[in-house]
PDB file of N, CA and C in Angstrom:
ATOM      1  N   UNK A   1       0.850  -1.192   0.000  1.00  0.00           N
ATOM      2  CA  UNK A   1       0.000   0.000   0.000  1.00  0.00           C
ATOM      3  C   UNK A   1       0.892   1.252   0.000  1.00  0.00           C
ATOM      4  N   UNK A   2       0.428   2.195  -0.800  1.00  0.00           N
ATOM      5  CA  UNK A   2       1.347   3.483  -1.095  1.00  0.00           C
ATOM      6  C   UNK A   2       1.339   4.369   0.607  1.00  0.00           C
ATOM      7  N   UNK A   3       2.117   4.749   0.509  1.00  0.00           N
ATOM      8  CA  UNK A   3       2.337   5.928   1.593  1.00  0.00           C
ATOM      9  C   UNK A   3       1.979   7.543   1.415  1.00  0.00           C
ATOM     10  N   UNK A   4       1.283   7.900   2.289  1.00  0.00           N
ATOM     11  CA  UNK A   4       0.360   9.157   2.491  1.00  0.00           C
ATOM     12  C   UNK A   4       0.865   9.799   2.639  1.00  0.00           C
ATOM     13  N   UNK A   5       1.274  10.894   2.212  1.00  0.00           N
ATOM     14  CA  UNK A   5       1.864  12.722   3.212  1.00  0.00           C
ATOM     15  C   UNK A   5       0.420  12.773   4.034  1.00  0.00           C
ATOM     16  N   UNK A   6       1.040  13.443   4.860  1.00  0.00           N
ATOM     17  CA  UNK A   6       0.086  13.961   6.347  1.00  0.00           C
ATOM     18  C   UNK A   6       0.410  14.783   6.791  1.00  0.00           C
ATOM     19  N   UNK A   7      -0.249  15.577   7.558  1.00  0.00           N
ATOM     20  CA  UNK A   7       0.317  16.793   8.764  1.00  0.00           C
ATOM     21  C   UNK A   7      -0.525  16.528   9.634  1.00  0.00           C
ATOM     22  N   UNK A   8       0.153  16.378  11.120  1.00  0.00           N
ATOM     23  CA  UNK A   8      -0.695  16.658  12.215  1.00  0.00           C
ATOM     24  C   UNK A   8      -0.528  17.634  13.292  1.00  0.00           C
ATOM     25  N   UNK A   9      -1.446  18.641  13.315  1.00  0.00           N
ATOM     26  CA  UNK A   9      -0.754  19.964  14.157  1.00  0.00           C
ATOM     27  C   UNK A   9      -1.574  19.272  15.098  1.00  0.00           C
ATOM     28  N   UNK A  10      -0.799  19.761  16.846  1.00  0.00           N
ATOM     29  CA  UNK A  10      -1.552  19.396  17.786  1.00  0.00           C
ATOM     30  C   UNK A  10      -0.926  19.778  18.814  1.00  0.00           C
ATOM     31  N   UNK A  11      -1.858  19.990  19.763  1.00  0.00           N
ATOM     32  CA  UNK A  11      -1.542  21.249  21.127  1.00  0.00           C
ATOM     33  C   UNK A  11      -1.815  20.449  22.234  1.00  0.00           C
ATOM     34  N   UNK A  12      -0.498  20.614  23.252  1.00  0.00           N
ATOM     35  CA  UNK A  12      -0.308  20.058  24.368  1.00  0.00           C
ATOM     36  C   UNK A  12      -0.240  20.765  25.702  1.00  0.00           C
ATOM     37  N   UNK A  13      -0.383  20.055  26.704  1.00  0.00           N
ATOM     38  CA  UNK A  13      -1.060  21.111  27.862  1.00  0.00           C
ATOM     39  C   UNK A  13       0.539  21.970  28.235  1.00  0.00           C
ATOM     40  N   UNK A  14      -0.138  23.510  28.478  1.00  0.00           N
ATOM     41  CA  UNK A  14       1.170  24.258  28.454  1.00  0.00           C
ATOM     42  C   UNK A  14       1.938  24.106  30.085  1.00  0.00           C
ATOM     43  N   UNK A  15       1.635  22.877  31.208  1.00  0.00           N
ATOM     44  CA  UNK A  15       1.994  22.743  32.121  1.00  0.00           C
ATOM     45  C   UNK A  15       3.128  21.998  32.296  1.00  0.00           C
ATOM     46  N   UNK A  16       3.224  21.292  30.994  1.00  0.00           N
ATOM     47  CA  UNK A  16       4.330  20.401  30.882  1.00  0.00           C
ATOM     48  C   UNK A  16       5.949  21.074  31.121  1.00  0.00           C
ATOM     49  N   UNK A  17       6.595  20.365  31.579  1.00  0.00           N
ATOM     50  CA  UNK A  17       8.159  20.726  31.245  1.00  0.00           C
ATOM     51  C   UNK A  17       8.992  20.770  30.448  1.00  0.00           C
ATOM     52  N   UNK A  18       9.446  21.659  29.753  1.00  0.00           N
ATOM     53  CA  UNK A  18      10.097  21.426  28.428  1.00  0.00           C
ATOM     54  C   UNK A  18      10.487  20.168  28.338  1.00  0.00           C
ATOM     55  N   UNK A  19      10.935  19.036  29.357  1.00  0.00           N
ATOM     56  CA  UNK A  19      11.412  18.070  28.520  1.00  0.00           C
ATOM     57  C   UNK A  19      10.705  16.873  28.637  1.00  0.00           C
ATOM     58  N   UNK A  20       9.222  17.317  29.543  1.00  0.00           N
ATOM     59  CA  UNK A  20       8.132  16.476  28.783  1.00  0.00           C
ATOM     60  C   UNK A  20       7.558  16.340  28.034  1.00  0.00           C
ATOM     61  N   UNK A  21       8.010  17.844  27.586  1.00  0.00           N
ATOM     62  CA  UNK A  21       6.932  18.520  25.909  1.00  0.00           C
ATOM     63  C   UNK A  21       7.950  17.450  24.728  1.00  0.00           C
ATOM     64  N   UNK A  22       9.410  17.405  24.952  1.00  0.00           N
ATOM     65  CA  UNK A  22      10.242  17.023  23.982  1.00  0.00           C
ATOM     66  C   UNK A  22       9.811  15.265  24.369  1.00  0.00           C
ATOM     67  N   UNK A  23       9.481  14.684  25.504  1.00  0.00           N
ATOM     68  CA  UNK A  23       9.620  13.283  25.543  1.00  0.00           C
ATOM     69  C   UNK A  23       8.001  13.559  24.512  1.00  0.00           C
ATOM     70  N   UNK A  24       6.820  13.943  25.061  1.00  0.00           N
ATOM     71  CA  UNK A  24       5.629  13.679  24.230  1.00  0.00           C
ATOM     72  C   UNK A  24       5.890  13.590  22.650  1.00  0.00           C
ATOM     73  N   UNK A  25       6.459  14.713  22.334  1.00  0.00           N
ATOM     74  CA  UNK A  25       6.639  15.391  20.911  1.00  0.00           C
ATOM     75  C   UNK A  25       7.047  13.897  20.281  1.00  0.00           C
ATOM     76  N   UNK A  26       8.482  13.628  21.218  1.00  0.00           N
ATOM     77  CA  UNK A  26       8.735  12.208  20.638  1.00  0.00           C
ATOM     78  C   UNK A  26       8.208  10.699  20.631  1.00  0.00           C
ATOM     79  N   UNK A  27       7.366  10.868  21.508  1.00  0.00           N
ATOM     80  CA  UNK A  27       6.454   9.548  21.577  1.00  0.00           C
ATOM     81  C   UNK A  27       5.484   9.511  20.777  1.00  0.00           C
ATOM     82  N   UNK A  28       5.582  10.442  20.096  1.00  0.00           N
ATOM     83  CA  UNK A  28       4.142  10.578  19.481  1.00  0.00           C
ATOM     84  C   UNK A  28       4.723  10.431  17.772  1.00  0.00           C
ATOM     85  N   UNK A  29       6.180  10.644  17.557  1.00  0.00           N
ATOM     86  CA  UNK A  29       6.780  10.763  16.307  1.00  0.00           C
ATOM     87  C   UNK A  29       7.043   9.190  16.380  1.00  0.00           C
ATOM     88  N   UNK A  30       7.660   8.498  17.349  1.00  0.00           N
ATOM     89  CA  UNK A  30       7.571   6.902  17.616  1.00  0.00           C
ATOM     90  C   UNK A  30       6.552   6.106  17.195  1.00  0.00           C
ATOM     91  N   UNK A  31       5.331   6.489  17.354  1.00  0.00           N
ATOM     92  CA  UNK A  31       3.936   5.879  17.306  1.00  0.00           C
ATOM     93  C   UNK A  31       4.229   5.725  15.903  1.00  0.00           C
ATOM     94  N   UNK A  32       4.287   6.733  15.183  1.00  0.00           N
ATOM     95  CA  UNK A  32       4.159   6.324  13.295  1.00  0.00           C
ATOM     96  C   UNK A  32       5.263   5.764  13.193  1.00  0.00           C
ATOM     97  N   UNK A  33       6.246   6.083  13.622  1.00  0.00           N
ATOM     98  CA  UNK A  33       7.744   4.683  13.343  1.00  0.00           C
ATOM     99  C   UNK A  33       7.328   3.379  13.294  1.00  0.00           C
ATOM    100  N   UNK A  34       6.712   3.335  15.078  1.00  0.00           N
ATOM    101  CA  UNK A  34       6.593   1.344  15.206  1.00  0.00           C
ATOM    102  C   UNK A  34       5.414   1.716  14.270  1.00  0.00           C
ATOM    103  N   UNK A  35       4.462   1.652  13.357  1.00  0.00           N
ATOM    104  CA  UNK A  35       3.581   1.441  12.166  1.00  0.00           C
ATOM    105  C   UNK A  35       3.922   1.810  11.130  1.00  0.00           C
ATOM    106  N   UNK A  36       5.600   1.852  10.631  1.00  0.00           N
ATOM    107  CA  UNK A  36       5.885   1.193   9.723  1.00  0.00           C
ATOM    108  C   UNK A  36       6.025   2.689   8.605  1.00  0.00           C
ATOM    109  N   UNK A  37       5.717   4.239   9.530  1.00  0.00           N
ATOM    110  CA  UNK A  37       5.436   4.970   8.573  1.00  0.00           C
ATOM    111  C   UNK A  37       7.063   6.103   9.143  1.00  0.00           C
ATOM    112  N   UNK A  38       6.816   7.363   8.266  1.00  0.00           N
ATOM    113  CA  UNK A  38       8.151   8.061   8.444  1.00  0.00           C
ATOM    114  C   UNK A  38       7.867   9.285   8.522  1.00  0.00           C
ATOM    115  N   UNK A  39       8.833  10.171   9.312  1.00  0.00           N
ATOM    116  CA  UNK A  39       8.704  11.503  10.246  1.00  0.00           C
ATOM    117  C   UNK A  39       9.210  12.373   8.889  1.00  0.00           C
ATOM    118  N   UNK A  40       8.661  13.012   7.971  1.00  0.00           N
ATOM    119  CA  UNK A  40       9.355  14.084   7.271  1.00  0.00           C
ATOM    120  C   UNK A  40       9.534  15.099   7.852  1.00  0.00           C
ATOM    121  N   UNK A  41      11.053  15.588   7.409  1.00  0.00           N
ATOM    122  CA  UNK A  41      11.626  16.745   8.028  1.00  0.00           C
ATOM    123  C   UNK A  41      11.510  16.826   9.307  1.00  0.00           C
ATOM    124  N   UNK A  42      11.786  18.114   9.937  1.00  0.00           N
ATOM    125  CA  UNK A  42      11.916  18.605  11.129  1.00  0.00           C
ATOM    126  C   UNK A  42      10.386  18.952  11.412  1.00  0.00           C
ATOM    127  N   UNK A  43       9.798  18.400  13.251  1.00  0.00           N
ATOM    128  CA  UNK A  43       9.018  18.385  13.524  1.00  0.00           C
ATOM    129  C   UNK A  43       9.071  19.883  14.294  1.00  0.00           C
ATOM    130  N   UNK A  44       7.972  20.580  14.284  1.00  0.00           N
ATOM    131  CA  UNK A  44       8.133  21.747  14.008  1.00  0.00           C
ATOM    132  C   UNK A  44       7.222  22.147  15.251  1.00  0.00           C
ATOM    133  N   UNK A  45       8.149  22.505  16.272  1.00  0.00           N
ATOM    134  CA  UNK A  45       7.708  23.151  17.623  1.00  0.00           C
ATOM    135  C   UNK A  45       7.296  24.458  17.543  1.00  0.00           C
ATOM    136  N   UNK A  46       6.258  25.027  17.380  1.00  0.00           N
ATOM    137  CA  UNK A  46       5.776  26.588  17.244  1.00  0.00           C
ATOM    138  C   UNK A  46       5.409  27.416  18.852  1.00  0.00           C
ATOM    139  N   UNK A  47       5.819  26.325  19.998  1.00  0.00           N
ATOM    140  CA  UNK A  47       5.782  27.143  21.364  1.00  0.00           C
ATOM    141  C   UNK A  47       4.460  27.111  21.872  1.00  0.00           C
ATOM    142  N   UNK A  48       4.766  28.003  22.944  1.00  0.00           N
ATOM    143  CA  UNK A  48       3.251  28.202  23.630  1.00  0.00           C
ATOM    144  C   UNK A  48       2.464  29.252  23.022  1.00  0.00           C
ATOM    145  N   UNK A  49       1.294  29.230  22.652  1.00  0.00           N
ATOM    146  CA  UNK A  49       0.467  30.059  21.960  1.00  0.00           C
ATOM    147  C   UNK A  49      -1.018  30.525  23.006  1.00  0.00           C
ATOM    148  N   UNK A  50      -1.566  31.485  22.575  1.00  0.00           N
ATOM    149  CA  UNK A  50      -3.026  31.325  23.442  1.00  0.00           C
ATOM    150  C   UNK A  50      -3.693  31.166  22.382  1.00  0.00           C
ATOM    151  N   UNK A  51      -4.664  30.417  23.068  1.00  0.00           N
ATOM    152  CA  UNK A  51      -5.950  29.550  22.128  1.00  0.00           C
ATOM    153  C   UNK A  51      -7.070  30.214  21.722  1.00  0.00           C
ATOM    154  N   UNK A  52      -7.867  29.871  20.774  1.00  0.00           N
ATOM    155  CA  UNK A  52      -8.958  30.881  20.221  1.00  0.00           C
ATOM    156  C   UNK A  52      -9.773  30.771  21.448  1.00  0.00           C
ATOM    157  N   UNK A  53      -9.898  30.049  21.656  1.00  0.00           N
ATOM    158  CA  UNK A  53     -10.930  29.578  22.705  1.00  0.00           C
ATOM    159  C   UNK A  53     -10.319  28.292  23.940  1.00  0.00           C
ATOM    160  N   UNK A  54     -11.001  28.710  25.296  1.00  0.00           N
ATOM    161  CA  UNK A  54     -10.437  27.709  26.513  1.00  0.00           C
ATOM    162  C   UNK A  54     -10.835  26.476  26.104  1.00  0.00           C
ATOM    163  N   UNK A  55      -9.794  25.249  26.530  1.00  0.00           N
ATOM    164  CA  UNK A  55      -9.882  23.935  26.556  1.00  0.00           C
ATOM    165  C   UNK A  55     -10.115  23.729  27.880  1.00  0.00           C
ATOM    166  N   UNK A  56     -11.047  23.107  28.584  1.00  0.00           N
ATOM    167  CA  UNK A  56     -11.044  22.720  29.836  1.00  0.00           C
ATOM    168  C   UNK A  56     -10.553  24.018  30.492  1.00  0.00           C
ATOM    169  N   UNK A  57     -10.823  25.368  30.822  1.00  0.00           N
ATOM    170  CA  UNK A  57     -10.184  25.938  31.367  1.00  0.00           C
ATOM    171  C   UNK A  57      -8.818  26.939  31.310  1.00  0.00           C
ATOM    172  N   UNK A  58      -8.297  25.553  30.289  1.00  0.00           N
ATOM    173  CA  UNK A  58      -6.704  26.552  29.632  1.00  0.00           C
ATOM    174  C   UNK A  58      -6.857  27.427  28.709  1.00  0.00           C
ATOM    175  N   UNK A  59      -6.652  28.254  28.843  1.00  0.00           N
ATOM    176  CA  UNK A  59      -6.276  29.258  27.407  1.00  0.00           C
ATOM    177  C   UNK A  59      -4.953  29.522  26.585  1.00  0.00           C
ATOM    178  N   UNK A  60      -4.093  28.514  26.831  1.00  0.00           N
ATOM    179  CA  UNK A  60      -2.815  28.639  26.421  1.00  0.00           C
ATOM    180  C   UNK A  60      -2.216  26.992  26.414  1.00  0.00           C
ATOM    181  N   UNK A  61      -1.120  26.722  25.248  1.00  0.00           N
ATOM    182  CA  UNK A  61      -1.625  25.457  24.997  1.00  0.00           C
ATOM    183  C   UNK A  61       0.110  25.550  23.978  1.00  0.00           C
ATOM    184  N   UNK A  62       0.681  24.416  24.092  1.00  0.00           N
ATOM    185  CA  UNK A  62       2.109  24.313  23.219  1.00  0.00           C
ATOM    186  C   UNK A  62       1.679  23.676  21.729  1.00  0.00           C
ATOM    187  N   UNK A  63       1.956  24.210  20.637  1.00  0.00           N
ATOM    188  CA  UNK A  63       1.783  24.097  19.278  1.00  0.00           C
ATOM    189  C   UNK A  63       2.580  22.822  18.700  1.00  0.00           C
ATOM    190  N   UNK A  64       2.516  22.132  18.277  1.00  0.00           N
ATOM    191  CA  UNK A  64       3.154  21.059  17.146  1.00  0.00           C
ATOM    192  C   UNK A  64       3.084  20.978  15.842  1.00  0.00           C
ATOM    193  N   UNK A  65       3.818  20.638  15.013  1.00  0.00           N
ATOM    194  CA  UNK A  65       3.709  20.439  13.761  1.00  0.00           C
ATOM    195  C   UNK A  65       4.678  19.618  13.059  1.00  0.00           C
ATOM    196  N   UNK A  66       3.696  18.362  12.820  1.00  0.00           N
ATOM    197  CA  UNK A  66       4.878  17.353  12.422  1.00  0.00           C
ATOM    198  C   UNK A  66       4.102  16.200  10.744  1.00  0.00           C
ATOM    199  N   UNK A  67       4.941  16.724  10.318  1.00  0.00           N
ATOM    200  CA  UNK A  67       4.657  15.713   8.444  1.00  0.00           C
ATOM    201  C   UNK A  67       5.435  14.697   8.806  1.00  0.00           C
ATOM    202  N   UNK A  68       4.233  13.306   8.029  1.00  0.00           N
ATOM    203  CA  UNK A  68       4.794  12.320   8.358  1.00  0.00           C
ATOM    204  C   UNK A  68       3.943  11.605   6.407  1.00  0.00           C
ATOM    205  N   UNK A  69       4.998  10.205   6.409  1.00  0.00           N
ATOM    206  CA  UNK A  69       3.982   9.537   5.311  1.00  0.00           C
ATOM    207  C   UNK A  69       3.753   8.139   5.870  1.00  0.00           C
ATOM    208  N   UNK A  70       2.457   7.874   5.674  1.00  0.00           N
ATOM    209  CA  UNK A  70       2.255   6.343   6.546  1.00  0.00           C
ATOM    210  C   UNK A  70       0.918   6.078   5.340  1.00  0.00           C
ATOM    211  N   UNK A  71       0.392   5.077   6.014  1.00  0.00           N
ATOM    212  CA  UNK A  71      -0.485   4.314   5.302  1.00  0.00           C
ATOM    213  C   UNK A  71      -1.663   4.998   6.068  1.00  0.00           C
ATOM    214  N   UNK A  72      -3.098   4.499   5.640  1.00  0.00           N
ATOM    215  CA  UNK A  72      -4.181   4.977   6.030  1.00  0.00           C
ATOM    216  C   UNK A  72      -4.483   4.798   7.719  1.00  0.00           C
ATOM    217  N   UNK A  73      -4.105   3.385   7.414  1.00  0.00           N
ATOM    218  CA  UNK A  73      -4.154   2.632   9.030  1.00  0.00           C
ATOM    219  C   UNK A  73      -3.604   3.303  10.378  1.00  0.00           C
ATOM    220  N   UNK A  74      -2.210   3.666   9.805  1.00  0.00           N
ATOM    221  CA  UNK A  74      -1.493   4.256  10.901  1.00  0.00           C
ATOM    222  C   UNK A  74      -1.931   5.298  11.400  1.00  0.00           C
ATOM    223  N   UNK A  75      -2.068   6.366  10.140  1.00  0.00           N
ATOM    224  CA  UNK A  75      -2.898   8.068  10.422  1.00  0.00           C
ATOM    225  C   UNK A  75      -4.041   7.355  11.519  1.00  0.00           C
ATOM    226  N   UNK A  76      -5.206   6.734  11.022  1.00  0.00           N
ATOM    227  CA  UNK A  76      -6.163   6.220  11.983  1.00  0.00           C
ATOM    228  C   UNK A  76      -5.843   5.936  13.264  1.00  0.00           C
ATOM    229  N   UNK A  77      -4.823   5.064  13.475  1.00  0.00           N
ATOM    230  CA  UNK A  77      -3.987   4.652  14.985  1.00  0.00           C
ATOM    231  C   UNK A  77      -3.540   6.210  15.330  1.00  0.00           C
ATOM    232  N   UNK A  78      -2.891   6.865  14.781  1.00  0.00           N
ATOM    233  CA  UNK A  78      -1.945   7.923  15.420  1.00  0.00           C
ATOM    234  C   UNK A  78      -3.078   8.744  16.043  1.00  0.00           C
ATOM    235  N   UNK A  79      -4.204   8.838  15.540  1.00  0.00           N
ATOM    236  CA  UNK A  79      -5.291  10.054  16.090  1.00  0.00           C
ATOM    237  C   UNK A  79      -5.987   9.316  16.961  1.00  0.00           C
ATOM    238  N   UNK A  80      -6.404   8.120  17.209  1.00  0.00           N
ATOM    239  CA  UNK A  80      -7.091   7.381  18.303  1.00  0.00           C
ATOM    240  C   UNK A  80      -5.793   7.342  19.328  1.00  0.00           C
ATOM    241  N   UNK A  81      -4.142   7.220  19.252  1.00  0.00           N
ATOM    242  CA  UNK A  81      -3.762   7.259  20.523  1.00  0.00           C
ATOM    243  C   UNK A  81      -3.974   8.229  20.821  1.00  0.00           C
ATOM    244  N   UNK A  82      -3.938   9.668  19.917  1.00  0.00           N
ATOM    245  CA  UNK A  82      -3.819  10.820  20.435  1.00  0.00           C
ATOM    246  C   UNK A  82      -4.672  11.350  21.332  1.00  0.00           C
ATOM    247  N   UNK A  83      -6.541  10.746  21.136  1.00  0.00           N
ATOM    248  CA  UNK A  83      -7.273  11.407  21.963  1.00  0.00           C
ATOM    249  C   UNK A  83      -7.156  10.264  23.024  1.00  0.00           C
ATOM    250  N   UNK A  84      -6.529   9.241  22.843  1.00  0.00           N
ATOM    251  CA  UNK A  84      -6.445   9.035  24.390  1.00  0.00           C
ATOM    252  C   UNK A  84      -5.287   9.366  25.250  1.00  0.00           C
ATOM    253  N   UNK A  85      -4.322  10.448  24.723  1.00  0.00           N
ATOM    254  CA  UNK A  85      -3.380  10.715  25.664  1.00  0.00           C
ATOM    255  C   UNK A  85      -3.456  12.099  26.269  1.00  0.00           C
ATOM    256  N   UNK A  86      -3.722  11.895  27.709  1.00  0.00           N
ATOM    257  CA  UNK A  86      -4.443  13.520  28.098  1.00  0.00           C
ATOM    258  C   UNK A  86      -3.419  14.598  28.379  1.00  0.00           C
ATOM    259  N   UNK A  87      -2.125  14.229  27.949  1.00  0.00           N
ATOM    260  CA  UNK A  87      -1.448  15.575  27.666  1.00  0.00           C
ATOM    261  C   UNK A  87      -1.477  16.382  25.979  1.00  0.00           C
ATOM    262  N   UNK A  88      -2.049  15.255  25.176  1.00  0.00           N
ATOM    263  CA  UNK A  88      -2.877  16.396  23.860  1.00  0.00           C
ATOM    264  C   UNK A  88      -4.242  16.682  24.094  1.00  0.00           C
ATOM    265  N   UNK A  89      -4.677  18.159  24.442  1.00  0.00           N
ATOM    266  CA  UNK A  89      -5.612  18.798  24.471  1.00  0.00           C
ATOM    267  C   UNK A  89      -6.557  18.603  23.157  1.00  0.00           C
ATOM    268  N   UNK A  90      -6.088  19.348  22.090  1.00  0.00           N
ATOM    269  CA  UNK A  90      -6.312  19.283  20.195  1.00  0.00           C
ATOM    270  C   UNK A  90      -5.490  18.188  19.390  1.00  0.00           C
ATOM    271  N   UNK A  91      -5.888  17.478  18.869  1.00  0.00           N
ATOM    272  CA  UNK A  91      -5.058  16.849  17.263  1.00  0.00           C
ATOM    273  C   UNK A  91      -5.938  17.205  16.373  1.00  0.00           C
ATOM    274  N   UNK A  92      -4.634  17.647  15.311  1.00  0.00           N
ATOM    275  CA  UNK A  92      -5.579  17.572  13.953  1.00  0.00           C
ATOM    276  C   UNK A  92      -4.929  16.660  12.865  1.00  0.00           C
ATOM    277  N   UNK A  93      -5.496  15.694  12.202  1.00  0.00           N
ATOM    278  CA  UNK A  93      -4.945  15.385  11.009  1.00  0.00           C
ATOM    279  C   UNK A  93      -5.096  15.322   9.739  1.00  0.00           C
ATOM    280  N   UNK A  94      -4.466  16.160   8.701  1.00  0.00           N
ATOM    281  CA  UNK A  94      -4.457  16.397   7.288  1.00  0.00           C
ATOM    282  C   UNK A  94      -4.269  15.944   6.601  1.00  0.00           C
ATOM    283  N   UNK A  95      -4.505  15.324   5.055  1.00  0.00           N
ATOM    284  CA  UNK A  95      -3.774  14.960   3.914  1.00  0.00           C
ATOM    285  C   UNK A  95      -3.414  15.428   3.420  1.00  0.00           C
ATOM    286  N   UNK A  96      -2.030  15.398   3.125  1.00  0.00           N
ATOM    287  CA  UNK A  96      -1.277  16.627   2.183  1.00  0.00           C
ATOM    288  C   UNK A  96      -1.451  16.446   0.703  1.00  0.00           C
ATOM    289  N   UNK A  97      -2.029  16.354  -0.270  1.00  0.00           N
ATOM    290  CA  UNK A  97      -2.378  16.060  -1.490  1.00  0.00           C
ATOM    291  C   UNK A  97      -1.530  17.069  -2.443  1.00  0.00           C
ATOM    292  N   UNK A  98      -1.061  16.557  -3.301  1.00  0.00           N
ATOM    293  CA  UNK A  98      -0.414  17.290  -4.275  1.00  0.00           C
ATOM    294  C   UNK A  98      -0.900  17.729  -5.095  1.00  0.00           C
TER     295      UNK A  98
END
């Protein structure tokens, strides 16, 4: 099966410690590894931002941005771990279509 471009921007709680933000960032770039898919380029930390609107309360929230190419399956897996991991507030995931 061909491999997908993707983007998934996604915002993590801004309570974290920088180098829980860097362990998440990377567990989460891992997840599409073990499924077989691949991290393009540099995953792209855009910081703490304030949010259009409160999540639970927060109004401020750490930015991600990371292209990856995987199969359909994986994108599917990567966004079901995501809402179950409660240090991502938001995921979003895109198809990058040419």
């Amino acid at each position: 099966m061909p491999a997908i471009d993707y983007e998934v921007t996604y915002i993590l709680r801004p309570a974290l410690e920088e180098t829980d933000m860097d362990a998440r960032v990377e567990t989460i770039a891992e997840s599409i590894k073990g499924q077989g898919g691949e991290v393009v380029g540099e995953i792209e930390k855009l910081g703490k931002r304030r949010l259009a609107y409160e999540i639970d309360d927060v109004r401020e929230g750490y930015y991600v941005v990371m292209k990856f190419k995987s199969d359909a399956a994986a994108s599917k897996e990567l966004e079901r771990q995501m809402r179950l991991n409660e240090d991502v507030m938001r995921a979003l995931v895109i198809r990058l279509d040419a």
